[in-house]
Protein backbone atom coordinates (compact mmCIF):
# COMPACT_ATOMS: atom_id res chain seq x y z
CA UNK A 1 23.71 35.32 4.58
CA UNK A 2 19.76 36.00 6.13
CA UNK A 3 19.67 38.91 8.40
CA UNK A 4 19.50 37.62 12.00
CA UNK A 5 15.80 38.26 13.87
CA UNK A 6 15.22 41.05 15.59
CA UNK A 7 18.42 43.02 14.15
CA UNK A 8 17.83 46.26 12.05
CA UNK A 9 21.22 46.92 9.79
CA UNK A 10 21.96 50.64 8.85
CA UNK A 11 25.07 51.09 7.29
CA UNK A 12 27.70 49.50 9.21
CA UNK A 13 25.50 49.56 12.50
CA UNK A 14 23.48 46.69 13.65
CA UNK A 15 20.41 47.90 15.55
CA UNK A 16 18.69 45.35 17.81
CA UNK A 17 15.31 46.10 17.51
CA UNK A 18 13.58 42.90 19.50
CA UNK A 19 11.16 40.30 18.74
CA UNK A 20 8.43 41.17 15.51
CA UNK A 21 5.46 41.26 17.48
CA UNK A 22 2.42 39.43 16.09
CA UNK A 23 -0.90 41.08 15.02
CA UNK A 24 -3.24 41.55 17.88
CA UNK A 25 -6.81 39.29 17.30
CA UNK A 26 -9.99 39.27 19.91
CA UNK A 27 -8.69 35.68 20.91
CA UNK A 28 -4.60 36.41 21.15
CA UNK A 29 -5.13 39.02 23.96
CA UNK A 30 -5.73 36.92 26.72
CA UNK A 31 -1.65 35.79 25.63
CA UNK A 32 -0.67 39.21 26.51
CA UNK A 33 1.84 39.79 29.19
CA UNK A 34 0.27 41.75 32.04
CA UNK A 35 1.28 45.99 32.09
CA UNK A 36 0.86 48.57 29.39
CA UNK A 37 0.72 46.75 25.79
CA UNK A 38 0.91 48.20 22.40
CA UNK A 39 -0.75 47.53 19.38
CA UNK A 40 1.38 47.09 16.42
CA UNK A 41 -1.38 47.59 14.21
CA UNK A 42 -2.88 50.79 15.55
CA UNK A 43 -0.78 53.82 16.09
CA UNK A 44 -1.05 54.97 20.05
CA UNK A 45 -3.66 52.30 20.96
CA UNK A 46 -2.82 50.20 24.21
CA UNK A 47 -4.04 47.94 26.17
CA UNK A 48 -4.09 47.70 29.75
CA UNK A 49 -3.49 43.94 30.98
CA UNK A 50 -4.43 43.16 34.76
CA UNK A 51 -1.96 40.96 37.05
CA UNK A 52 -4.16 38.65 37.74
CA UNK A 53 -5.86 37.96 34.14
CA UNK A 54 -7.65 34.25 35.49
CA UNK A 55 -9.82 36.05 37.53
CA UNK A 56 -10.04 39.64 36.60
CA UNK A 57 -13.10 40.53 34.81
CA UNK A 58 -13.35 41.75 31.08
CA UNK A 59 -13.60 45.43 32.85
CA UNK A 60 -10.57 45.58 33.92
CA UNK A 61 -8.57 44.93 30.70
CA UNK A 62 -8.56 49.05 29.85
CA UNK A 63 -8.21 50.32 26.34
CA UNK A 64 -5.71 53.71 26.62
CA UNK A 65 -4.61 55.88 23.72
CA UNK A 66 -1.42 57.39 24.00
CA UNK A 67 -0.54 61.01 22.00
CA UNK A 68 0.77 63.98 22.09
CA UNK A 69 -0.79 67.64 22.56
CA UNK A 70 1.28 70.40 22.22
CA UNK A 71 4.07 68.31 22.67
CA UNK A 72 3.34 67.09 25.82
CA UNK A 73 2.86 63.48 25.90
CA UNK A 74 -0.50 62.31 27.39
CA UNK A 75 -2.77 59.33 27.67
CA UNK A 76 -6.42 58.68 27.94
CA UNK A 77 -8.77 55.82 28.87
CA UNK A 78 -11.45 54.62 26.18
CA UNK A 79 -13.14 52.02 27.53
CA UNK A 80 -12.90 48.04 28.47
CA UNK A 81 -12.83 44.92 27.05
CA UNK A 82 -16.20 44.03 28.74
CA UNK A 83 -18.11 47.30 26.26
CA UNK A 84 -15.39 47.91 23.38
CA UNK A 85 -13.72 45.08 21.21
CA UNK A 86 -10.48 44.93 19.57
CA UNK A 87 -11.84 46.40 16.23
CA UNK A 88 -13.83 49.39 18.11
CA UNK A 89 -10.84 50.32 19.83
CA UNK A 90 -8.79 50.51 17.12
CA UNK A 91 -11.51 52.67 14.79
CA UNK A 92 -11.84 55.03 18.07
CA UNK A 93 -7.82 55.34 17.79
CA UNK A 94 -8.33 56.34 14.22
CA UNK A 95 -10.91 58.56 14.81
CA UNK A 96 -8.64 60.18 17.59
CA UNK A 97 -6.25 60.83 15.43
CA UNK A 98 -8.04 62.41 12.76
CA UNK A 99 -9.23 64.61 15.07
CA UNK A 100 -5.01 65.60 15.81
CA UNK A 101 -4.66 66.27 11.99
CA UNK A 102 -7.32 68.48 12.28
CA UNK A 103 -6.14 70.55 15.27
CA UNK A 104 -8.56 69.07 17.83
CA UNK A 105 -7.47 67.38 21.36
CA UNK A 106 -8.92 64.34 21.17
CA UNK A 107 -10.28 64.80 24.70
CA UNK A 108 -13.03 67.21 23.39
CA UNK A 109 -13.47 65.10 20.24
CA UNK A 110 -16.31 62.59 21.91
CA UNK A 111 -18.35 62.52 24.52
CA UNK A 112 -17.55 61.85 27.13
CA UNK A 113 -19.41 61.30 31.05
CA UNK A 114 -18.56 64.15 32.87
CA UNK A 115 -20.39 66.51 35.54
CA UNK A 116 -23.04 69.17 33.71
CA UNK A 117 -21.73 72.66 33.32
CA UNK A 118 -24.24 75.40 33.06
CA UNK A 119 -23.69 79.09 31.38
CA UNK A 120 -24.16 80.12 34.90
CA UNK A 121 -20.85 78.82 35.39
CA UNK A 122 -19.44 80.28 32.65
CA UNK A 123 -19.89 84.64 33.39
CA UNK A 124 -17.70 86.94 32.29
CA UNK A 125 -15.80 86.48 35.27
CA UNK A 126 -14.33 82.73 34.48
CA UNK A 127 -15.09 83.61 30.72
CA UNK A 128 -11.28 83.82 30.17
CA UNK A 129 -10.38 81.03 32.10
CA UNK A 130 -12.04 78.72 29.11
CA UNK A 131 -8.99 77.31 27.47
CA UNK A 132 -9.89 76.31 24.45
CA UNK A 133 -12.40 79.23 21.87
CA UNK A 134 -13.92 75.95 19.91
CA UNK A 135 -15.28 74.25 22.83
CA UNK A 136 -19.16 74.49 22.95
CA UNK A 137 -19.31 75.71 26.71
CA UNK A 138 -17.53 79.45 24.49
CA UNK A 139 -19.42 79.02 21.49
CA UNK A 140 -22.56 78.64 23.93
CA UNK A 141 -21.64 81.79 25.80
CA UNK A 142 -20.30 83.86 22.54
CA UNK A 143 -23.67 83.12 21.76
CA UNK A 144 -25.74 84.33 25.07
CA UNK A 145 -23.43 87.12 25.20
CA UNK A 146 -23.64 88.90 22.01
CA UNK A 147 -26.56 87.17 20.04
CA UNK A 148 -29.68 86.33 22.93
CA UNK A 149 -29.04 88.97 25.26
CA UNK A 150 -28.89 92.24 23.33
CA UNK A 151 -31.77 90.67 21.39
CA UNK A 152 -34.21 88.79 23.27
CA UNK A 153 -36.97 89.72 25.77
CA UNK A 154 -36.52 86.74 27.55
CA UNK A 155 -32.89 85.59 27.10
CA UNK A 156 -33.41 82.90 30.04
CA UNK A 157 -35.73 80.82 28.29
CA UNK A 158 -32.44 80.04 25.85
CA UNK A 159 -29.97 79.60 28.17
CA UNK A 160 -32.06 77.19 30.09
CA UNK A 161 -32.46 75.55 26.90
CA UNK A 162 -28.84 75.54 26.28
CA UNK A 163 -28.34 74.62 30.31
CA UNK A 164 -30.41 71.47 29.95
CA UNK A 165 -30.58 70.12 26.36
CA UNK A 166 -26.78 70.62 25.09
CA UNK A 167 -24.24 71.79 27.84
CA UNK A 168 -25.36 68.32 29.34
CA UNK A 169 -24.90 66.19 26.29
CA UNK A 170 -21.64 67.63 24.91
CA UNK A 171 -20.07 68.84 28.29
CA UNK A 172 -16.10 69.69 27.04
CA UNK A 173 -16.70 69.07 23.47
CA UNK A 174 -14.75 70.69 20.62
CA UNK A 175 -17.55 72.39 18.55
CA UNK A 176 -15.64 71.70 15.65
CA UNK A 177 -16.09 68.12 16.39
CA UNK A 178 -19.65 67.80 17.08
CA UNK A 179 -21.16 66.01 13.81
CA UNK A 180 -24.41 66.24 11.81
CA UNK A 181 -25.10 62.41 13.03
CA UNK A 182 -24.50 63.57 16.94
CA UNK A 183 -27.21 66.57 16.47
CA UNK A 184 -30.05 64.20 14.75
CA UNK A 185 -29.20 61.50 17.83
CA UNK A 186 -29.58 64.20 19.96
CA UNK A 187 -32.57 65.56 19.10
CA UNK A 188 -34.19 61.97 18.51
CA UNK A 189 -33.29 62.03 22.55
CA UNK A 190 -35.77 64.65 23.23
CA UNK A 191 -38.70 63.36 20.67
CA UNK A 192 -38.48 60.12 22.13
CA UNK A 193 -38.66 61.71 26.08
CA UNK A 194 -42.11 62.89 24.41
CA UNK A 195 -41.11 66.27 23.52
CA UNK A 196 -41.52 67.18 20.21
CA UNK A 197 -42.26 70.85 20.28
CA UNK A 198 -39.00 71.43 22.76
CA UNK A 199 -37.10 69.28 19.99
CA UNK A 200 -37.89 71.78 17.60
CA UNK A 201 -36.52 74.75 20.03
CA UNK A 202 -33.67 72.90 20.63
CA UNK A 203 -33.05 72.49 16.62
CA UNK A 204 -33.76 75.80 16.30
CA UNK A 205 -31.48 77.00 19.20
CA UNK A 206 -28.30 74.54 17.78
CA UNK A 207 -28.51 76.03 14.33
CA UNK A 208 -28.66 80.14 15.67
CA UNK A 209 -25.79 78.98 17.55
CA UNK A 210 -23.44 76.86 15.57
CA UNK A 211 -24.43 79.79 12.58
CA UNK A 212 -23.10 82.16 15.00
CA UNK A 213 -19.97 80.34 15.85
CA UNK A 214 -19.77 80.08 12.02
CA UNK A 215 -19.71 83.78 11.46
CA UNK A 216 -16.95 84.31 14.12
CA UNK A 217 -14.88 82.11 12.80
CA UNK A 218 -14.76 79.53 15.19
CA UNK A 219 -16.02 76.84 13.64
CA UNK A 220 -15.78 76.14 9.42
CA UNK A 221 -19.44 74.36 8.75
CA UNK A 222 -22.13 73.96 10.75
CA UNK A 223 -23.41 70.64 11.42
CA UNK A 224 -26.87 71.87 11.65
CA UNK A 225 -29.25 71.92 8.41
CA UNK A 226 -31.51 75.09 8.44
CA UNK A 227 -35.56 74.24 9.15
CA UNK A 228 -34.95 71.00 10.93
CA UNK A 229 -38.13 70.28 12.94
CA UNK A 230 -37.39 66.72 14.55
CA UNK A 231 -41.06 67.28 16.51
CA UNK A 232 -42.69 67.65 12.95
CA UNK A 233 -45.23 70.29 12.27
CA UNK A 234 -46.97 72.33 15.03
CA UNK A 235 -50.18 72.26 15.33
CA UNK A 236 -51.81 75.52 16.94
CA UNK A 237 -53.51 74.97 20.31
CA UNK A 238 -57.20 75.93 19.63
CA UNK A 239 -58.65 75.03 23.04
CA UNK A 240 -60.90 77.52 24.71
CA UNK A 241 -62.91 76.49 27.96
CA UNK A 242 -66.59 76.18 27.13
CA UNK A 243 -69.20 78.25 29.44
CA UNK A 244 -70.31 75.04 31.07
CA UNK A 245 -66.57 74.61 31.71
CA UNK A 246 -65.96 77.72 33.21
CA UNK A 247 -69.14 77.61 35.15
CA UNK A 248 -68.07 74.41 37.02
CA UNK A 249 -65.10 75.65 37.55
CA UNK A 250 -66.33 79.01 38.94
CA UNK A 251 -68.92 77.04 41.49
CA UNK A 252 -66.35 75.47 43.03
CA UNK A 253 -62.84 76.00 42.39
CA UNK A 254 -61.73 73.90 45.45
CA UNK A 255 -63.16 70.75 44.05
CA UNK A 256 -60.92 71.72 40.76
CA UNK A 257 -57.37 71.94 42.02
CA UNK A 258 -58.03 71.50 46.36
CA UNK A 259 -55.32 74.51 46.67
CA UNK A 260 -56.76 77.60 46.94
CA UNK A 261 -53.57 79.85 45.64
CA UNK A 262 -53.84 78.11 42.74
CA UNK A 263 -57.68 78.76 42.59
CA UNK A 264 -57.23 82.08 42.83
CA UNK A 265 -54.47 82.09 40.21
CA UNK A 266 -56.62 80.58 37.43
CA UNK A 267 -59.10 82.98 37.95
CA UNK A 268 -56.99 86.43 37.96
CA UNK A 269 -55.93 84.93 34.61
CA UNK A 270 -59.27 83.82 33.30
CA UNK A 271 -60.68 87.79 34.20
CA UNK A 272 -57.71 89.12 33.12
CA UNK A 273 -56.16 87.25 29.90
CA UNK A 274 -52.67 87.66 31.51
CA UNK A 275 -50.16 85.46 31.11
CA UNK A 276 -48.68 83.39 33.32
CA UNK A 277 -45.14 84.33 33.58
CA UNK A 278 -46.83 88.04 34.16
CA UNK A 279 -48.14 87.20 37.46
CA UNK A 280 -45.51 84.81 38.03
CA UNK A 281 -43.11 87.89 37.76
CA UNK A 282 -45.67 90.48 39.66
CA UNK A 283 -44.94 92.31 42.78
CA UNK A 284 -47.61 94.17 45.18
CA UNK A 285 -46.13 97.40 44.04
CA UNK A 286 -47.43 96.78 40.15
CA UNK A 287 -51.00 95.73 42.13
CA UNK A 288 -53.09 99.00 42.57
CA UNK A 289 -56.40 97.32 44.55
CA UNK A 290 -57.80 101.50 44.73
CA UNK A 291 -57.29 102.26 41.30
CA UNK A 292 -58.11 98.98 39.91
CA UNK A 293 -54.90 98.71 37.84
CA UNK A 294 -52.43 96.31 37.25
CA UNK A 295 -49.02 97.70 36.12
CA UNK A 296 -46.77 95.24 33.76
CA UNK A 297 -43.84 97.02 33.43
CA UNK A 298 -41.96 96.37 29.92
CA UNK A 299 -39.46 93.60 31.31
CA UNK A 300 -42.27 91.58 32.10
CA UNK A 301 -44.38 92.02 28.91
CA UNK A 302 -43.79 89.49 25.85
CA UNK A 303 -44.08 92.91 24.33
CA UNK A 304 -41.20 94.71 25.80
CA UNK A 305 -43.24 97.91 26.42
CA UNK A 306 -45.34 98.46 29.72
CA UNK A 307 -48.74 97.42 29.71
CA UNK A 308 -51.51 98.50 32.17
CA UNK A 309 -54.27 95.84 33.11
CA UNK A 310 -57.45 97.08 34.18
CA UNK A 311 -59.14 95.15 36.89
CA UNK A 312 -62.78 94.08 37.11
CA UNK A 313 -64.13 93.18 40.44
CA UNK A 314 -63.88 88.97 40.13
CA UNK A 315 -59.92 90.04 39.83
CA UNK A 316 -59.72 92.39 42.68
CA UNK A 317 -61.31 90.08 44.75
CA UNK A 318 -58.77 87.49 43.50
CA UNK A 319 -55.93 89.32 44.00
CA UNK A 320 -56.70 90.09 47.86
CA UNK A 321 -57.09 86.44 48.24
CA UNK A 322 -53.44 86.48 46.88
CA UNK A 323 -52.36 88.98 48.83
CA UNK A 324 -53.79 87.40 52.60
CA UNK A 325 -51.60 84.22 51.27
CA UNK A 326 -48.30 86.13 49.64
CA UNK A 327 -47.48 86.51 53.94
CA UNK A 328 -46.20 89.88 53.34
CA UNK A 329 -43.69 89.06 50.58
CA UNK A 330 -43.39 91.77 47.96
CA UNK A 331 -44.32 88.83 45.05
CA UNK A 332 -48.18 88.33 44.29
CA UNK A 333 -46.65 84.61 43.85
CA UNK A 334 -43.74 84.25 46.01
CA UNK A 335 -41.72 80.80 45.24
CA UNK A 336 -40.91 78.44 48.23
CA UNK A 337 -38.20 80.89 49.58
CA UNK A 338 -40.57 84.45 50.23
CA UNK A 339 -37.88 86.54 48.75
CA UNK A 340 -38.52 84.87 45.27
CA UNK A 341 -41.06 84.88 42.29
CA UNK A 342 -42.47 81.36 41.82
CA UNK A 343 -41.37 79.59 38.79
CA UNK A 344 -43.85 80.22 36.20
CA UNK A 345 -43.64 76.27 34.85
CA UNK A 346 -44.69 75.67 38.48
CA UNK A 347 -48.10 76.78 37.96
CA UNK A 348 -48.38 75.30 34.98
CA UNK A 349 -47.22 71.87 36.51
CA UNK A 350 -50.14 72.71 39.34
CA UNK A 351 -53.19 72.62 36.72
CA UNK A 352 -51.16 69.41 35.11
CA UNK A 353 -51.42 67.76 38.61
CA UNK A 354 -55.06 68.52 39.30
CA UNK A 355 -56.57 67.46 35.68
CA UNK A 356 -58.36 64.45 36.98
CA UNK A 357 -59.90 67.12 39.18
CA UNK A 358 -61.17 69.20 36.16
CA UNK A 359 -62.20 66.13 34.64
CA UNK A 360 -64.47 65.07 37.82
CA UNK A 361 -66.15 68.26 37.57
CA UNK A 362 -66.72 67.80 33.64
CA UNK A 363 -63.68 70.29 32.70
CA UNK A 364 -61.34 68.38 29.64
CA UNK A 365 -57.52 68.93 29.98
CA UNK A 366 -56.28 72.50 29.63
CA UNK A 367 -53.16 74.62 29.75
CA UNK A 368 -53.02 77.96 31.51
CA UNK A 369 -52.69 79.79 28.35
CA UNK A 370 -55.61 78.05 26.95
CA UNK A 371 -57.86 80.68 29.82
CA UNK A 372 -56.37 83.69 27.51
CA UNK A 373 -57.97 81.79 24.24
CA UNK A 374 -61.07 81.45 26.31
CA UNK A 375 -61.12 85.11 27.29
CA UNK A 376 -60.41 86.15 23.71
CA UNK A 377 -63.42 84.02 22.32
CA UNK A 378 -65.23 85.49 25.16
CA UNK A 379 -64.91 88.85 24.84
CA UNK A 380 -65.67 88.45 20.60
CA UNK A 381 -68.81 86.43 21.79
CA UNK A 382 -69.82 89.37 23.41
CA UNK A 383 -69.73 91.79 20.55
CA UNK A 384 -66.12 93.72 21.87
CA UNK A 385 -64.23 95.25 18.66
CA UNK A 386 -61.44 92.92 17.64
CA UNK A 387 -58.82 96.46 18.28
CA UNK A 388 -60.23 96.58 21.70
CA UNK A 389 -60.48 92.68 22.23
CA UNK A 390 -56.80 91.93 20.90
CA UNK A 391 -55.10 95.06 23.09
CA UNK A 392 -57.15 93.35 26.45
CA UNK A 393 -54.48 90.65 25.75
CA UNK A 394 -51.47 92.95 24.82
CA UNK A 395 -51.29 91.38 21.11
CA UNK A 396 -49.23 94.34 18.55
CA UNK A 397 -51.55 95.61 16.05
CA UNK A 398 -49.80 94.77 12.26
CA UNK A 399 -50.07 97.04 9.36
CA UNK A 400 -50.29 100.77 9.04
CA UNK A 401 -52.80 100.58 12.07
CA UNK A 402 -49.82 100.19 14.39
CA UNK A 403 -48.02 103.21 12.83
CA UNK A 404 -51.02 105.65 13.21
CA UNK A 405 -52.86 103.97 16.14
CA UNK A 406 -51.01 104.39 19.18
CA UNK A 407 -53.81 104.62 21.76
CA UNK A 408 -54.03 102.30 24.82
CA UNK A 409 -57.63 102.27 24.88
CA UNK A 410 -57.66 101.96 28.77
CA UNK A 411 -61.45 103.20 28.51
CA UNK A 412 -62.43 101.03 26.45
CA UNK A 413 -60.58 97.84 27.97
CA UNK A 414 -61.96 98.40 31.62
CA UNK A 415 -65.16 98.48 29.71
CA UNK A 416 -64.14 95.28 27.74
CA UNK A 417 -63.03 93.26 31.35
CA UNK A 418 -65.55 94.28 33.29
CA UNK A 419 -68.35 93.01 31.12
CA UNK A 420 -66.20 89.83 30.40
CA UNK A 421 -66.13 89.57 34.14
CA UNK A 422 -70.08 90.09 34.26
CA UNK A 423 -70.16 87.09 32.18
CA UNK A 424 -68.13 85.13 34.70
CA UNK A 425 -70.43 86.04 37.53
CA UNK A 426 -73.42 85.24 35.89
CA UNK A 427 -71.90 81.50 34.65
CA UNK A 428 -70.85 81.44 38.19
CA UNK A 429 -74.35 81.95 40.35
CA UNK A 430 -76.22 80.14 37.03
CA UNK A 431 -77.59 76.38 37.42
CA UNK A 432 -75.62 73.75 36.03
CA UNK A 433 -78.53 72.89 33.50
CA UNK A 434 -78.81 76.03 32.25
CA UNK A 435 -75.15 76.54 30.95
CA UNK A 436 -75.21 72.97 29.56
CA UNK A 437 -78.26 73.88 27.78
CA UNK A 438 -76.61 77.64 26.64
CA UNK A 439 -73.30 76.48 25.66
């Protein structure tokens, strides 16, 4: 006798177990009752039928997946009808639970739109209140805690890295879940934006940290190759301002930029062969206008180690231009709010703004760091020793000289700068002509 529908026999029990439901296709869904459907086809994927399916929209047919974590029972939203089909839902649902073989809440498995989270959010403080040790906000701050800042000068410059190029992509992420494909697409993100050489410090920065999450254990392979360089090969900057350059910029540094601070801040660099983020971080107390001395103390020097910058007369005089604009702020560069440094990309965002400027007054596009280049080739042009020359811009001397030398040559840089800074002057007060003809 054929076993009635819809009843299961087990032993001497019958078990009604309902109507077989038919496989779910693109076109049978719009047959679906309204409510909470399952597929029969995919384990914990459901769909999400409006009341009124004539004249809802595609967007409001929901795809859900329904699991378990920890033996609670839960359920998330994947998407719509209107941006996944049938078969994407259902490979999403395997993907999902993949992911729960492998230990992984399917929550952090993807990602997902949520609001950014910064390391600055994550201190010691809320450190412990991170639930899960594989998600990349702890790996990130495992990381920045005991990799970058025990052994990095500037461990900012990583975090902001971290801040803006990862934290925001893979906000709540599982590390463990975060593939090799997911890195390159990434990183294609930020070449295609037009950054190539951040792409490369953003490579870089992803494989120190998913390496470090390796060695602790948190994560079993790292889905970062070593020497990726999405940007390609970098090409060293060899700009250097000409002397007809320089001149026109000297004769009139209004006409250049039409903001004097920023006048003034080109040329304590171009007499000096700073850096930026030096004077960006300077206070009046490292300024000695008397003595002629600039005082970098060793957490503002690339270097690590204080550095004292003698001061020809073009950069005093620049400096108490500074100082009559810093309004009695204790910053030779206060920010917008007096009680802060200006951001050193800020200035370099000025010169960007004014390069049409330059260009009017026959002065090709630079970069603030380019003026240190210039300086450098300056000061060789004029016949200073390459020791001398290369400590005027703080560079480490390599080899056995480093080991034995340990002079500062202040002597000899003052005597370095201030005939550099002759050379300005006289570029300055020449005619036009004649540089053109010298340089």
């Amino acid at each position: 006798m054929p076993k009635p529908q819809g009843v299961s026999v087990h032993g001497d029990h019958k078990v009604t177990t309902g109507r077989r439901r038919s496989r779910w296709t693109d076109s049978s869904l719009k047959g679906l009752p309204s409510g909470d459907q399952t597929d029969p086809a995919a384990r914990g994927l459901q769909l999400r039928v409006p009341q009124d399916k004539a004249t809802a929209g595609l967007e409001q047919w929901r795809w859900l997946f329904r699991f378990k974590w920890r033996g609670r029972p839960l359920r998330m939203a994947l998407g719509n009808r209107a941006t996944m089909g049938l078969a994407d839902a259902r490979a999403k649902v395997i993907r999902m639970q993949r992911s729960l073989q492998d230990g992984i809440d399917p929550r952090t498995a993807e990602s997902r739109r949520r609001p950014v989270t910064t390391l600055q959010t994550l201190s010691s403080a809320t450190a412990p209140a991170i639930e899960n040790k594989h998600s990349i906000e702890n790996v990130a701050r495992e990381f920045m805690e005991r990799e970058v800042k025990p052994n990095r000068l500037r461990p900012q410059y990583v975090q902001d890295i971290i801040n803006r190029d990862i934290l925001s992509e893979w906000k709540g992420r599982d590390a463990r879940s975060i593939t090799a494909r997911e890195v390159t697409e990434l990183l294609d993100k930020i070449v295609d934006r037009g950054s190539r050489t951040m792409a490369n410090r953003v490579a870089a920065t992803l494989h120190q940290m998913f390496d470090s999450a390796l060695d602790r254990g948190v994560i079993d392979a790292s889905p970062v190759r070593s020497g990726l360089r999405p940007g390609g090969k970098e090409s060293p900057r060899e700009r250097a301002l000409s002397d007809a350059e320089v001149a026109a910029f000297l004769r009139d540094p209004l006409a250049c930029t039409r903001q004097p601070r920023l006048s003034y801040t080109i040329t304590v660099l171009l007499a000096t062969a700073a850096r930026r983020s030096e004077l960006a971080l300077a206070k009046w107390s490292h300024i000695d206008l008397e003595a002629k001395t600039w005082r970098v103390p060793g957490e503002n020097s690339k270097s690590g180690k204080p550095f004292i910058i003698p001061l020809s007369t073009m950069a005093v005089e620049a400096f108490q231009r500074l100082q009559k604009r810093a309004n009695g702020s204790v910053w030779v560069l206060p920010g917008s709010d007096a009680k802060e440094h200006i951001d050193a990309k800020l200035l370099t965002r000025g010169v960007a703004k004014c390069l049409k400027r330059f260009e009017a007054q026959g002065i090709k596009a630079f970069v603030l760091h380019d003026l240190r280049r210039t300086a450098r080739t300056g000061l060789g042009k004029l016949g200073i020793a390459t020791h001398v020359a290369e400590r005027c811009l703080n560079h480490s001397i390599g080899g056995m000289v480093a080991v034995y030398d340990v002079g500062d040559y202040l002597t000899e840089r003052r005597a370095a700068l201030d005939a550099w800074s002759a050379h300005l002057e006289a570029l300055r007060d020449s005619k036009p002509e004649k540089v053109a003809k010298a340089a």
